[in-house]
Protein backbone atom coordinates (compact mmCIF):
# COMPACT_ATOMS: atom_id res chain seq x y z
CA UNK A 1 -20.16 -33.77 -18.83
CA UNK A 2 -20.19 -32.83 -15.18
CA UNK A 3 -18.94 -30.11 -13.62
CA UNK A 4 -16.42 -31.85 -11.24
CA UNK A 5 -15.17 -33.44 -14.24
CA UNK A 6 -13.86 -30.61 -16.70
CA UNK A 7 -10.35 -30.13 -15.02
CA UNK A 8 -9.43 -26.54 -16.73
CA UNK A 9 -5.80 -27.30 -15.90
CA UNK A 10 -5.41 -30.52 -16.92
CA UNK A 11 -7.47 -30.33 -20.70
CA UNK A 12 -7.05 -26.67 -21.32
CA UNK A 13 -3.69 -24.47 -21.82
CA UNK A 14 -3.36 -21.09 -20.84
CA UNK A 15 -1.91 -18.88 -23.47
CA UNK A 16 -1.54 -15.04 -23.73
CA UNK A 17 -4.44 -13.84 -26.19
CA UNK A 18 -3.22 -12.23 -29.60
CA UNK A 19 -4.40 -11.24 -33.04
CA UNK A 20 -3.06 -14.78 -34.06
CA UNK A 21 -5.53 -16.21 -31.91
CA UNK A 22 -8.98 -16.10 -33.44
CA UNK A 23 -11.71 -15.04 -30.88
CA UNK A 24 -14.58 -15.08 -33.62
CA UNK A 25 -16.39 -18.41 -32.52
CA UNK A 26 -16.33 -17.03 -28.59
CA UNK A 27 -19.31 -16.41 -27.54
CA UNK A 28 -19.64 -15.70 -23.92
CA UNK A 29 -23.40 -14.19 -24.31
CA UNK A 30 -22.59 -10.92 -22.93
CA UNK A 31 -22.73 -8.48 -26.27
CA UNK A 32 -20.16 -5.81 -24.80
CA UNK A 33 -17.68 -8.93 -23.24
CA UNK A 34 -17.96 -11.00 -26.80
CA UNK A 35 -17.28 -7.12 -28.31
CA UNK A 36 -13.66 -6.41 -27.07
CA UNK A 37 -12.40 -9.61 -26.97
CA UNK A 38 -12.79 -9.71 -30.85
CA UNK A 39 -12.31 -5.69 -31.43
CA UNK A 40 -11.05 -3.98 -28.84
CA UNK A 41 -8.25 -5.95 -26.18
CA UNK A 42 -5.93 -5.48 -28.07
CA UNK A 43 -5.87 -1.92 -28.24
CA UNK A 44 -5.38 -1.72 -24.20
CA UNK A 45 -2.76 -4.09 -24.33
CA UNK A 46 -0.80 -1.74 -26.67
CA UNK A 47 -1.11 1.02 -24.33
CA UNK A 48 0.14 -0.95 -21.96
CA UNK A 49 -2.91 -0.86 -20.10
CA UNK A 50 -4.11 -4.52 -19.59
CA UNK A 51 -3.29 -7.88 -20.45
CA UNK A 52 -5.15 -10.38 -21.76
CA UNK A 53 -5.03 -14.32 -21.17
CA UNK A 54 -7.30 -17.36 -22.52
CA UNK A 55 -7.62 -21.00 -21.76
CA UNK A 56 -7.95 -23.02 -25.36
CA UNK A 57 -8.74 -26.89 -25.49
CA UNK A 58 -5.81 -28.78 -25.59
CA UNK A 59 -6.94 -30.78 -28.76
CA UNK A 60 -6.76 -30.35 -32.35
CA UNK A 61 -9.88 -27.96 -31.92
CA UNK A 62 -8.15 -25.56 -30.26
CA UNK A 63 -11.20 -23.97 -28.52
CA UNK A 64 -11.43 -20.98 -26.36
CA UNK A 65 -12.78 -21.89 -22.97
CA UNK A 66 -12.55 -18.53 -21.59
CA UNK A 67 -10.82 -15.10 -21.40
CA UNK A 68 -10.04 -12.33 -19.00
CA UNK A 69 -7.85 -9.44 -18.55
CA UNK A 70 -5.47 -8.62 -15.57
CA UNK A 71 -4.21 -5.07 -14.33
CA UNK A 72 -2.14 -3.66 -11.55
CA UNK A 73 -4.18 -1.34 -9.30
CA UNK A 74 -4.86 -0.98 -5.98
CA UNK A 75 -7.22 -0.39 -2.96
CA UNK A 76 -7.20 2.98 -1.43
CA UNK A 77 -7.90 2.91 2.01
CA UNK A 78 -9.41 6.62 2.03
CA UNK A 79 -11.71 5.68 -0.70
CA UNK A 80 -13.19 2.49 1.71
CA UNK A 81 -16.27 2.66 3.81
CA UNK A 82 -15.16 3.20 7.48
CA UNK A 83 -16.82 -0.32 8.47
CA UNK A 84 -15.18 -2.22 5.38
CA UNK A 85 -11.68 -0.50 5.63
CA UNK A 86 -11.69 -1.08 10.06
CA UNK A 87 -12.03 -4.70 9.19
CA UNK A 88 -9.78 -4.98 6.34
CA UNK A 89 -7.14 -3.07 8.41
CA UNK A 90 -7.72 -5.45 11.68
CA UNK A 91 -5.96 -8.24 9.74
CA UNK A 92 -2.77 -6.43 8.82
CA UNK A 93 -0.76 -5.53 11.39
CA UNK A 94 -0.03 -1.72 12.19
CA UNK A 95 3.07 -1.09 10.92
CA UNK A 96 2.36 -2.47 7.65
CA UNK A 97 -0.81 -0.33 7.05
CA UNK A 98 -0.81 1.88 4.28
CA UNK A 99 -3.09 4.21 2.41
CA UNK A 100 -3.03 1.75 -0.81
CA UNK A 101 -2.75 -1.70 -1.36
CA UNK A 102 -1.54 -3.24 -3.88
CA UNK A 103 -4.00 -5.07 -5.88
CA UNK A 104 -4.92 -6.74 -9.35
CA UNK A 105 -8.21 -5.96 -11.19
CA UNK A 106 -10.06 -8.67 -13.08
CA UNK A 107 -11.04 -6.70 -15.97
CA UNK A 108 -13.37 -8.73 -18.30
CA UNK A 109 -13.97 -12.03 -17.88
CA UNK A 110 -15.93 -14.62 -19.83
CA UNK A 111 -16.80 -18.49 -20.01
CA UNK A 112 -17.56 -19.42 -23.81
CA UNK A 113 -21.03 -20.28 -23.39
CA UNK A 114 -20.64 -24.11 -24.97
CA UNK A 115 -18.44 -24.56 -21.16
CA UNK A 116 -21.22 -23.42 -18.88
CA UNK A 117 -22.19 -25.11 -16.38
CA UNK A 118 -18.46 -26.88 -15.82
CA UNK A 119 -17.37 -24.96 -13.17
CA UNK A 120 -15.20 -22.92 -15.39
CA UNK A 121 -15.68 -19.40 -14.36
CA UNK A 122 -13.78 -20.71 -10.24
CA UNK A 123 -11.82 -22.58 -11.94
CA UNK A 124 -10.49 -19.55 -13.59
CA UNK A 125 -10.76 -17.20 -10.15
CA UNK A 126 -9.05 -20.01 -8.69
CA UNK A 127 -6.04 -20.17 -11.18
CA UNK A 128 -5.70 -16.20 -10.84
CA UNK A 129 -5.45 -16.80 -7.27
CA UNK A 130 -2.81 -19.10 -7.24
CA UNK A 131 -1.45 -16.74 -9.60
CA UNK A 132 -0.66 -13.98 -7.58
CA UNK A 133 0.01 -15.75 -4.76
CA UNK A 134 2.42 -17.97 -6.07
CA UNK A 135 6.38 -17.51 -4.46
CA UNK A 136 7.51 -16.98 -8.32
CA UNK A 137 5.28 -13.90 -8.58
CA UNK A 138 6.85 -10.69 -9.39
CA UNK A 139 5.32 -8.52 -7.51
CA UNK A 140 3.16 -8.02 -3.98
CA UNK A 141 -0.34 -7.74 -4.43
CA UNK A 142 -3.10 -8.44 -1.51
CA UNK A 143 -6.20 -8.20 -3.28
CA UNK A 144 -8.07 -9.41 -6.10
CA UNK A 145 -10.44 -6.60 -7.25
CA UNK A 146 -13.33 -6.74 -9.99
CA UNK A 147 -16.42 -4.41 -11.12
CA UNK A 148 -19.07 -6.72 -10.91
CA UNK A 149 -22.05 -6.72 -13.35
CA UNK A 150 -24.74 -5.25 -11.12
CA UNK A 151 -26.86 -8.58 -11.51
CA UNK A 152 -27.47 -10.96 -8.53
CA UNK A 153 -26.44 -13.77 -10.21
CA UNK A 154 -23.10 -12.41 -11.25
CA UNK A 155 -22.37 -10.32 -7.85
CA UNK A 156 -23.49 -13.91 -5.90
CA UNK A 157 -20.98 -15.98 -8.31
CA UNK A 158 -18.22 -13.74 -6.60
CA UNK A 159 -19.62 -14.19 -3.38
CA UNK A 160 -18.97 -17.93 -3.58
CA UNK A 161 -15.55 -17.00 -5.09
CA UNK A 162 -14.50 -15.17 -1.98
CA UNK A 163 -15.08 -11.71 -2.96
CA UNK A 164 -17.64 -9.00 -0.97
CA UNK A 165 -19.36 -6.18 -1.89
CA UNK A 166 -17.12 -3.18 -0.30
CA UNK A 167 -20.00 -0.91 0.00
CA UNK A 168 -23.22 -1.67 1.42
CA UNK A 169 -25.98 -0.26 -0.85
CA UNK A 170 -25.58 1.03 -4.28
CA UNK A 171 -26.48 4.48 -3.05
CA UNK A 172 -23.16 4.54 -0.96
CA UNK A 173 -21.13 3.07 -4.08
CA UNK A 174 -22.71 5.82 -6.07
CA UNK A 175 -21.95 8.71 -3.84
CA UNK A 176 -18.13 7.34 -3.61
CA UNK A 177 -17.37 7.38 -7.52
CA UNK A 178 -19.37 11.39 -7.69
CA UNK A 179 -22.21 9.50 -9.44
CA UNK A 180 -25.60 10.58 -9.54
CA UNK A 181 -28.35 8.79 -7.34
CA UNK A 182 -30.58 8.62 -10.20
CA UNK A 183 -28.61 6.32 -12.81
CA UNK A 184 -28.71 3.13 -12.91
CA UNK A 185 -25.13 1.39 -11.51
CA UNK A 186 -23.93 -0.64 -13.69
CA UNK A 187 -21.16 -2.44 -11.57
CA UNK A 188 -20.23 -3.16 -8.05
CA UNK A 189 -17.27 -2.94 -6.46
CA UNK A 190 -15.88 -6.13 -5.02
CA UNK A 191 -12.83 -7.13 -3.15
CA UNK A 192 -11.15 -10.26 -2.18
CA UNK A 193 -8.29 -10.71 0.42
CA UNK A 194 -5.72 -13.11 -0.62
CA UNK A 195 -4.02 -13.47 1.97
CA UNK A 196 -7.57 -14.35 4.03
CA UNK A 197 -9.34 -15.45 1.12
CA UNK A 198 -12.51 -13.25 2.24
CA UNK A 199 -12.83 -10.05 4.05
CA UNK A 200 -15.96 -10.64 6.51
CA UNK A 201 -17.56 -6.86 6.05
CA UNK A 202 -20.78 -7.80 8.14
């Protein structure tokens, strides 16, 4: 099957992940992901802290496409790079600037790794955009936020997806969260604008 023709909408149905659904067969191929979606979610959902969503096949199978977590959060404008946070702040006008924005954070996401290659992982992003930007939303939120995998592949999958690096080198990301030069960063902080889809930080 082609990419272009796995419709995630039209086979799949979205439902809210919970003990009753059985995550054992998911198998995204990332240990730690595959980890708390069987063990762990639900523990941060209890504390109120995340919730979690999956799409399942919409035949007798029942098969978990893919998971993720939202969050509320938000984007600090103090915490921003001067050059990211000038051009954020150009394209919201003056009197609606603030010192945080209202955002959601993509917590964990994975594509069952039987889906690959179907375009499932923007279909998702896509979905969650639509989401939040929908008139029957319940709350305001401008950006879509996510700590990226430090791997090229995964930080250039967001890239397509509308989302940019908010710092420029890992250096600067690692003296903004207090951590130390010499480990290893795991993640990267990435932003999208909803509202402009992108945030053009170069």
């Amino acid at each position: 099957m082609r990419g272009w023709d796995f419709d995630l909408t039209d086979r799949c149905a979205l439902v809210k992940l919970s003990p009753e659904v059985n995550t054992r067969d998911f198998i995204c191929g990332d240990n730690e992901i595959d980890a708390f979606f069987r063990h762990s979610y639900y523990l941060y959902e209890q504390e109120l802290l995340t919730k979690t969503y999956a799409f399942v096949t919409d035949d007798a199978d029942c098969r978990i496409v893919c998971i993720f977590t939202v969050s509320n959060d938000s984007v600090k404008a103090a915490m921003l790079p001067s050059r990211f946070r000038n051009r954020m702040q150009r394209r919201i006008p003056n009197p609606k600037r603030m010192r945080s924005y209202p955002a959601v954070l993509i917590g964990q996401m994975g594509v069952d790794r039987c889906f690959r290659g179907l375009n499932v992982g923007t279909q998702v992003l896509n979905y969650i955009k639509d989401w939040f930007t929908h008139p029957a939303n319940k709350t305001g939120c401008r950006f879509l936020i996510v700590d990226a995998m430090n791997e090229e592949k995964v930080i250039d999958f967001y890239r397509r997806n509308g989302f940019n690096l908010v710092y420029d080198s890992e250096d600067e990301e690692k003296d903004a969260f207090l951590i130390d030069r010499g480990q290893h960063l795991r993640q990267r902080f990435m932003c999208c604008d909803l509202l402009r889809e992108e945030i053009d930080c170069c």
